[in-house]
N, C-alpha and C. Protein backbone atom coordinates (compact mmCIF):
# COMPACT_ATOMS: atom_id res chain seq x y z
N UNK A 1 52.66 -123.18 -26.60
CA UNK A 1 51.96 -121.92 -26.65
C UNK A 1 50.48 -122.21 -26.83
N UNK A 2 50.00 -121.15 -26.15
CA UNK A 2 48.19 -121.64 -26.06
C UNK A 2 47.69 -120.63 -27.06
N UNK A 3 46.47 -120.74 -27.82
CA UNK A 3 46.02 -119.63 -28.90
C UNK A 3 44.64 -119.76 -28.42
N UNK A 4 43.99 -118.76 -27.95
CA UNK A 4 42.82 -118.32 -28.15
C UNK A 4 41.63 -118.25 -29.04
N UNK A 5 40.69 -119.22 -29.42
CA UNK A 5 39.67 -119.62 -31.10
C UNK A 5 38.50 -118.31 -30.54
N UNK A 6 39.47 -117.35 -31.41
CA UNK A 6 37.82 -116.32 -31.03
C UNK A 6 36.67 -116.73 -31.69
N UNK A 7 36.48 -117.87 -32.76
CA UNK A 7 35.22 -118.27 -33.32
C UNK A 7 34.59 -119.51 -32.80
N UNK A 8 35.25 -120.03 -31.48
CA UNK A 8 34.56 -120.73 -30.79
C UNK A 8 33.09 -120.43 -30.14
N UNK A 9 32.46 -121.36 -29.71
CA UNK A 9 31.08 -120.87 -29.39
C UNK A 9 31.49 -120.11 -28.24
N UNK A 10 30.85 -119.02 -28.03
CA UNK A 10 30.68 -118.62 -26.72
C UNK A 10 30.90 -118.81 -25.82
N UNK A 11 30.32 -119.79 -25.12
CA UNK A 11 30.18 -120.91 -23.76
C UNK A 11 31.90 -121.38 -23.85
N UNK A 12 31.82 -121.79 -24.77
CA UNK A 12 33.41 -122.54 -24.52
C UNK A 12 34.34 -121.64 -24.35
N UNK A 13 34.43 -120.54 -25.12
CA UNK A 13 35.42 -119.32 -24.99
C UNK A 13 35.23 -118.80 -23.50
N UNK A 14 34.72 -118.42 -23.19
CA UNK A 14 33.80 -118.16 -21.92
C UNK A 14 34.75 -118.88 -20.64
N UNK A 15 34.95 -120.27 -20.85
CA UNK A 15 35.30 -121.19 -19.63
C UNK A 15 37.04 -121.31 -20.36
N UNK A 16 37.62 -121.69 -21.57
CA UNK A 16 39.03 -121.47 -21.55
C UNK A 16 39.42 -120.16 -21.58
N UNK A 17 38.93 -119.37 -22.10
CA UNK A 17 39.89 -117.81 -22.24
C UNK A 17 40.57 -117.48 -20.86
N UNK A 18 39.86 -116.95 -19.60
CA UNK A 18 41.10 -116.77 -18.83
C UNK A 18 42.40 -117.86 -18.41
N UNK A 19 41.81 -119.23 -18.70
CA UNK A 19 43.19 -119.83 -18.59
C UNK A 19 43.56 -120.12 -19.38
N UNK A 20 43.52 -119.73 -20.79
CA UNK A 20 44.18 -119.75 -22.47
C UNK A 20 44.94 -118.43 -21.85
N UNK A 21 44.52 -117.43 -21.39
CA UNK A 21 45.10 -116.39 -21.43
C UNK A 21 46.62 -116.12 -20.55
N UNK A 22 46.35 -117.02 -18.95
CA UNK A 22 47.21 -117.15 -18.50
C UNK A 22 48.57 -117.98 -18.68
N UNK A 23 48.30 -118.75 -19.36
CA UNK A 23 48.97 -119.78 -19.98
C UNK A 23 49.90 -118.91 -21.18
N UNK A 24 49.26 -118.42 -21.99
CA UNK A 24 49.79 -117.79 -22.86
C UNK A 24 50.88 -116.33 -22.65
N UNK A 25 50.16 -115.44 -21.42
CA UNK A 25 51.14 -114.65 -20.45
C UNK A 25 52.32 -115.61 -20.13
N UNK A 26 52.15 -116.82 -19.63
CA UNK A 26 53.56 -117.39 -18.81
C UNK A 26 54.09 -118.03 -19.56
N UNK A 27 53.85 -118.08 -20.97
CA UNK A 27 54.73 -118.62 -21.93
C UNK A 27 55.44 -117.68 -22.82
N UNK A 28 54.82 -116.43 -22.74
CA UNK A 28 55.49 -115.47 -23.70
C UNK A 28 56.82 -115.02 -21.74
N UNK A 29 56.53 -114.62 -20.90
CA UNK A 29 57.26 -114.05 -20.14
C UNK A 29 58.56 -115.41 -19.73
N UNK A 30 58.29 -116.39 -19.52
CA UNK A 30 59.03 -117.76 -19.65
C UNK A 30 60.06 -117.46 -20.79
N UNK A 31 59.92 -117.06 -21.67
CA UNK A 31 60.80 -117.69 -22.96
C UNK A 31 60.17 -116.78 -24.14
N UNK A 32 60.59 -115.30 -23.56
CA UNK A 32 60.27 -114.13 -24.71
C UNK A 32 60.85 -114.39 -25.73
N UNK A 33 62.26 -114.76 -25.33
CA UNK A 33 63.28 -114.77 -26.75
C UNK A 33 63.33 -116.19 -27.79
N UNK A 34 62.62 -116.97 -27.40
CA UNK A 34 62.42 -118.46 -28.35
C UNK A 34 61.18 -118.08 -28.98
N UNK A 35 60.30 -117.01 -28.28
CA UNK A 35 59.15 -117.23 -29.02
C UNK A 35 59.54 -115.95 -30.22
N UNK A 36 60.14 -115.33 -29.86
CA UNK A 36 61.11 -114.05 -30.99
C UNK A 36 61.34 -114.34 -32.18
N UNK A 37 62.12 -115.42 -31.72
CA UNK A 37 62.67 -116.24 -33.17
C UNK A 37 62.09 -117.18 -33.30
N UNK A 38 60.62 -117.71 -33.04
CA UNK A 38 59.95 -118.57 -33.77
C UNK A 38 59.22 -117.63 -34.69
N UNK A 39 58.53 -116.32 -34.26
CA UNK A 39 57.50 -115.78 -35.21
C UNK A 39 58.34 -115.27 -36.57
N UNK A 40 57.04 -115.20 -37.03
CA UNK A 40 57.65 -114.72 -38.60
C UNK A 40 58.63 -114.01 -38.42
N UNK A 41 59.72 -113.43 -39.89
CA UNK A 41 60.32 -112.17 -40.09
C UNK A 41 59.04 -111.13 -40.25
N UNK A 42 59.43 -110.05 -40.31
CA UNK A 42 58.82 -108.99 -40.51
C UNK A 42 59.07 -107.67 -39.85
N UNK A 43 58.90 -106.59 -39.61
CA UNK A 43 59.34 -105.43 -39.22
C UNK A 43 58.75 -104.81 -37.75
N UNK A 44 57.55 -105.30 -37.71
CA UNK A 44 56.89 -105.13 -36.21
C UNK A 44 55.20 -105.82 -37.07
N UNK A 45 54.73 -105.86 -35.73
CA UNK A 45 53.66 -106.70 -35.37
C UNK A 45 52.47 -105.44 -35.20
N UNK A 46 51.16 -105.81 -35.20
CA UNK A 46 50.26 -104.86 -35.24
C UNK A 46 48.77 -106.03 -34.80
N UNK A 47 48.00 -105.20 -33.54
CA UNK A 47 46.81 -105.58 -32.99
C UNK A 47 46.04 -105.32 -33.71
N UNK A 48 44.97 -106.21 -34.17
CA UNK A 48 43.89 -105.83 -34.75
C UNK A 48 42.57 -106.05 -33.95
N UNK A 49 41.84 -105.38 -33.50
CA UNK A 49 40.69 -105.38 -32.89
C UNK A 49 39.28 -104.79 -33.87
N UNK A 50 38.86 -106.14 -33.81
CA UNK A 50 37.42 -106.47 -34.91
C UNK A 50 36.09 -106.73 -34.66
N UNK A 51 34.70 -105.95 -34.47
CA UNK A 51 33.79 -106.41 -34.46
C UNK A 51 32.48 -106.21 -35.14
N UNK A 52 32.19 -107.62 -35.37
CA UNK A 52 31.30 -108.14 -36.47
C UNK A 52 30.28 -107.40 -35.97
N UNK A 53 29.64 -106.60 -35.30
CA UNK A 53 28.30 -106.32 -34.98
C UNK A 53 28.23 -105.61 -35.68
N UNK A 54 29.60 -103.87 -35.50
CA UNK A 54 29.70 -102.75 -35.76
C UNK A 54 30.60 -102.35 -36.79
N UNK A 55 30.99 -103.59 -37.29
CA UNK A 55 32.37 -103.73 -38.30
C UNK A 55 33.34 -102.51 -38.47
N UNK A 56 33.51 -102.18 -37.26
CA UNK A 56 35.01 -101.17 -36.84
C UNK A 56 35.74 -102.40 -36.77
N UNK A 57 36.81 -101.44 -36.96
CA UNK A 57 38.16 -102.15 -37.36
C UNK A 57 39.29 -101.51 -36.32
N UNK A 58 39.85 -101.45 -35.54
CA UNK A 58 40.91 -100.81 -34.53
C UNK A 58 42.19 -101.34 -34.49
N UNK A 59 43.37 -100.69 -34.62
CA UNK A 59 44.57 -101.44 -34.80
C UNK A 59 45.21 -100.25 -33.73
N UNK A 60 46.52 -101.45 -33.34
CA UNK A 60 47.41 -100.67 -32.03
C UNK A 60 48.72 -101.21 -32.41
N UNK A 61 49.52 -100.37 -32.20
CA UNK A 61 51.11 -100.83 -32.58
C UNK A 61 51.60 -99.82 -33.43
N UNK A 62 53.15 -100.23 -34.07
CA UNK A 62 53.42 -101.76 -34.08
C UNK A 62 54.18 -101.89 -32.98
N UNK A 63 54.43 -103.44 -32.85
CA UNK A 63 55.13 -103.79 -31.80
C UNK A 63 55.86 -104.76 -31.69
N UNK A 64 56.64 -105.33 -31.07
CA UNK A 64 57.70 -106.33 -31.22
C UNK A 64 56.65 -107.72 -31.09
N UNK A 65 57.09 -108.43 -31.43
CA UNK A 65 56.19 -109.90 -31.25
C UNK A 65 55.99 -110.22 -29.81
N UNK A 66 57.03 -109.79 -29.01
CA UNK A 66 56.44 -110.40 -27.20
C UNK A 66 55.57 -109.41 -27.11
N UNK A 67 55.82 -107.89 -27.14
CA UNK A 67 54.47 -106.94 -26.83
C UNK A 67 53.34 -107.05 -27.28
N UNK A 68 53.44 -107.16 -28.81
CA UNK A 68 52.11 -107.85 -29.26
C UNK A 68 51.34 -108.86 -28.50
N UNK A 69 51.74 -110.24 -28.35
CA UNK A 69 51.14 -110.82 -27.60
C UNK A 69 50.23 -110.40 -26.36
N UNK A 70 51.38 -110.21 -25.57
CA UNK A 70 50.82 -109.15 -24.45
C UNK A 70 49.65 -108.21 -24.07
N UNK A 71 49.78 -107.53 -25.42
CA UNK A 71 49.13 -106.60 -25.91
C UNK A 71 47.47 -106.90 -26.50
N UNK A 72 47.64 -108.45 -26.75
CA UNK A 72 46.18 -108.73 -27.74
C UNK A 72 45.87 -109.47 -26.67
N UNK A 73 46.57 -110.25 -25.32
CA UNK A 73 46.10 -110.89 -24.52
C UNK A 73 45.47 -109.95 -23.51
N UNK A 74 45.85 -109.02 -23.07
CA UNK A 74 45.05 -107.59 -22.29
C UNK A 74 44.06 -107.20 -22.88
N UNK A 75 43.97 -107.00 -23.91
CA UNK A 75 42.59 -106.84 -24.90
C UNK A 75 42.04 -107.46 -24.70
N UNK A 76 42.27 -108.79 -25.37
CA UNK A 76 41.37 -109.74 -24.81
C UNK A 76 40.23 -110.09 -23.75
N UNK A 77 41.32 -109.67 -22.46
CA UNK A 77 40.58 -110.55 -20.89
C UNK A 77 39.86 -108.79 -21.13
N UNK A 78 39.75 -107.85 -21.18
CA UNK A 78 39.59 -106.91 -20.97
C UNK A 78 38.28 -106.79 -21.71
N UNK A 79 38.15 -107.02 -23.15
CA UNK A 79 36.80 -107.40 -23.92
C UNK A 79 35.77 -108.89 -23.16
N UNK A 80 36.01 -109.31 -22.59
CA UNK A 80 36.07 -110.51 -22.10
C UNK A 80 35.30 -110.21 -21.68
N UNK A 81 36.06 -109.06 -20.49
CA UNK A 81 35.45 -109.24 -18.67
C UNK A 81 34.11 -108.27 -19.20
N UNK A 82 34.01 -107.68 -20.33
CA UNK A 82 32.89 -106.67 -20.93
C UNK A 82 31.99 -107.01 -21.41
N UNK A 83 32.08 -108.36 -21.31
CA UNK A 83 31.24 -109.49 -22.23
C UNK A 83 31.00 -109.01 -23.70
N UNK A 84 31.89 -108.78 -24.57
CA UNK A 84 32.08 -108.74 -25.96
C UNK A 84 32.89 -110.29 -26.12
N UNK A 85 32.59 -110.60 -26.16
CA UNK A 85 33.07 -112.16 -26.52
C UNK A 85 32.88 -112.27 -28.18
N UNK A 86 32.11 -111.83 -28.71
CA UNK A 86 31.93 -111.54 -30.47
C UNK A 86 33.17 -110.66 -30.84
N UNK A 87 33.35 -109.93 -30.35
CA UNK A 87 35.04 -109.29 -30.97
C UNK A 87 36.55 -109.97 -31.06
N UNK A 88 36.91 -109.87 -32.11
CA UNK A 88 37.89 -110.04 -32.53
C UNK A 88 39.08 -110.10 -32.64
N UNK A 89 40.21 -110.37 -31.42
CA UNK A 89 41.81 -109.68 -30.90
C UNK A 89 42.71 -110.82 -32.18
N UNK A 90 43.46 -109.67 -32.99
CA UNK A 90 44.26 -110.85 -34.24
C UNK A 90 45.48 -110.33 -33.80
N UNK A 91 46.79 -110.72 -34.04
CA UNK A 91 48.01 -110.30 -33.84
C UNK A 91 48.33 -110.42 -35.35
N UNK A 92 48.69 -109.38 -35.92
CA UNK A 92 49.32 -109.66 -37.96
C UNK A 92 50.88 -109.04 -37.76
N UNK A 93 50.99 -109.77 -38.78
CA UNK A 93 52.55 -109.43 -39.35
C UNK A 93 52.57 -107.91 -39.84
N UNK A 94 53.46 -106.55 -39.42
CA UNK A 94 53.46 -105.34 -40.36
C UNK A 94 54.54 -105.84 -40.97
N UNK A 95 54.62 -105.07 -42.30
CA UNK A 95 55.98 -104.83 -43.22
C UNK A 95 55.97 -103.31 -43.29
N UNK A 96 57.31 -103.00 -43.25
CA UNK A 96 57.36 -101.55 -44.01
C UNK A 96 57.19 -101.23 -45.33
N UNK A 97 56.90 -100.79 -45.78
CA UNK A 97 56.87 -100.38 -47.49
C UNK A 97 58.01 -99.91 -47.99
N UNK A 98 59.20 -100.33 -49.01
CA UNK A 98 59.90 -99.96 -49.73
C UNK A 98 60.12 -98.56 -50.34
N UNK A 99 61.13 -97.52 -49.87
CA UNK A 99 60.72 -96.68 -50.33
C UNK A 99 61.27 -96.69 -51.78
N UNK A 100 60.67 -96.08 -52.68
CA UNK A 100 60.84 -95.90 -54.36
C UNK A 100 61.86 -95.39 -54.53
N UNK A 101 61.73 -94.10 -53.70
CA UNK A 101 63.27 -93.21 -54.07
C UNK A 101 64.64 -93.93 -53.17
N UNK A 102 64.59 -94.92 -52.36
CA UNK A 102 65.73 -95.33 -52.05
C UNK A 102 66.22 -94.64 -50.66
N UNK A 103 65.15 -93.52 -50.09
CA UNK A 103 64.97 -93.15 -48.99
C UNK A 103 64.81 -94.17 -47.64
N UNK A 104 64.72 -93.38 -46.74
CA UNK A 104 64.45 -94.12 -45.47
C UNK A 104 63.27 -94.38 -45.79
N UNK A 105 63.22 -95.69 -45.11
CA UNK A 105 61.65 -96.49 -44.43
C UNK A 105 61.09 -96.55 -43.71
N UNK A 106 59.30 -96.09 -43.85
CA UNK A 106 58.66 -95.54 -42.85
C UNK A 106 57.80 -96.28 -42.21
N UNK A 107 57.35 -96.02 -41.03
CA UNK A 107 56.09 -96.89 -40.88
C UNK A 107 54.80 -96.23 -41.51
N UNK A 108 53.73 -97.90 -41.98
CA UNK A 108 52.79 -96.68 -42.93
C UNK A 108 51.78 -96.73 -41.94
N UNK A 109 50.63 -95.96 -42.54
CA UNK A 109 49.93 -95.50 -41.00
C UNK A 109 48.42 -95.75 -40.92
């Protein structure tokens, strides 16, 4: 699996990202289900989109761990091709929150 260093310099991000990116598409669509059960436990997955200029914070999901991927790699080439190369695409672990009363469990929001 290929990972993307969004804190690489520029220039370098610049020349691997679209083929970090493709690489990383044909490894999640190759072998969705090994990479399933490699990622953490947890309840669904959540995009985080971050930038340091304007310090917004944007999240998308949740989503299963192959969509996620997917999901932060389209972001990605998509911030890319916009030349935001300073922004931020994270893939995090969600958990649900426990409910107190022993109720159903929600997603929190």
């Amino acid at each position: 699996m290929t990972f993307v260093d969004d804190h690489a310099a520029p220039g370098a991000r610049a020349e691997l990202a679209p083929q970090a990116l493709h690489h990383l598409v044909d490894a999640v669509l190759e072998d969705a289900e090994y990479l399933e059960d490699r990622l953490d436990a947890c309840d669904a997955y959540v995009v985080l989109v971050t930038d340091p200029a304007t310090g917004a914070i944007d999240s998308y999901g949740p989503f299963d761990g192959t969509s996620a991927l997917l999901d932060a790699a389209r972001r990605r080439r998509g911030l890319d091709e916009g030349d935001l190369t300073d922004v931020a695409v994270t893939v995090v672990r969600h958990h649900r929150p426990d409910a107190a009363d022993g109720g159903p469990r929600a997603l929190a929001s």
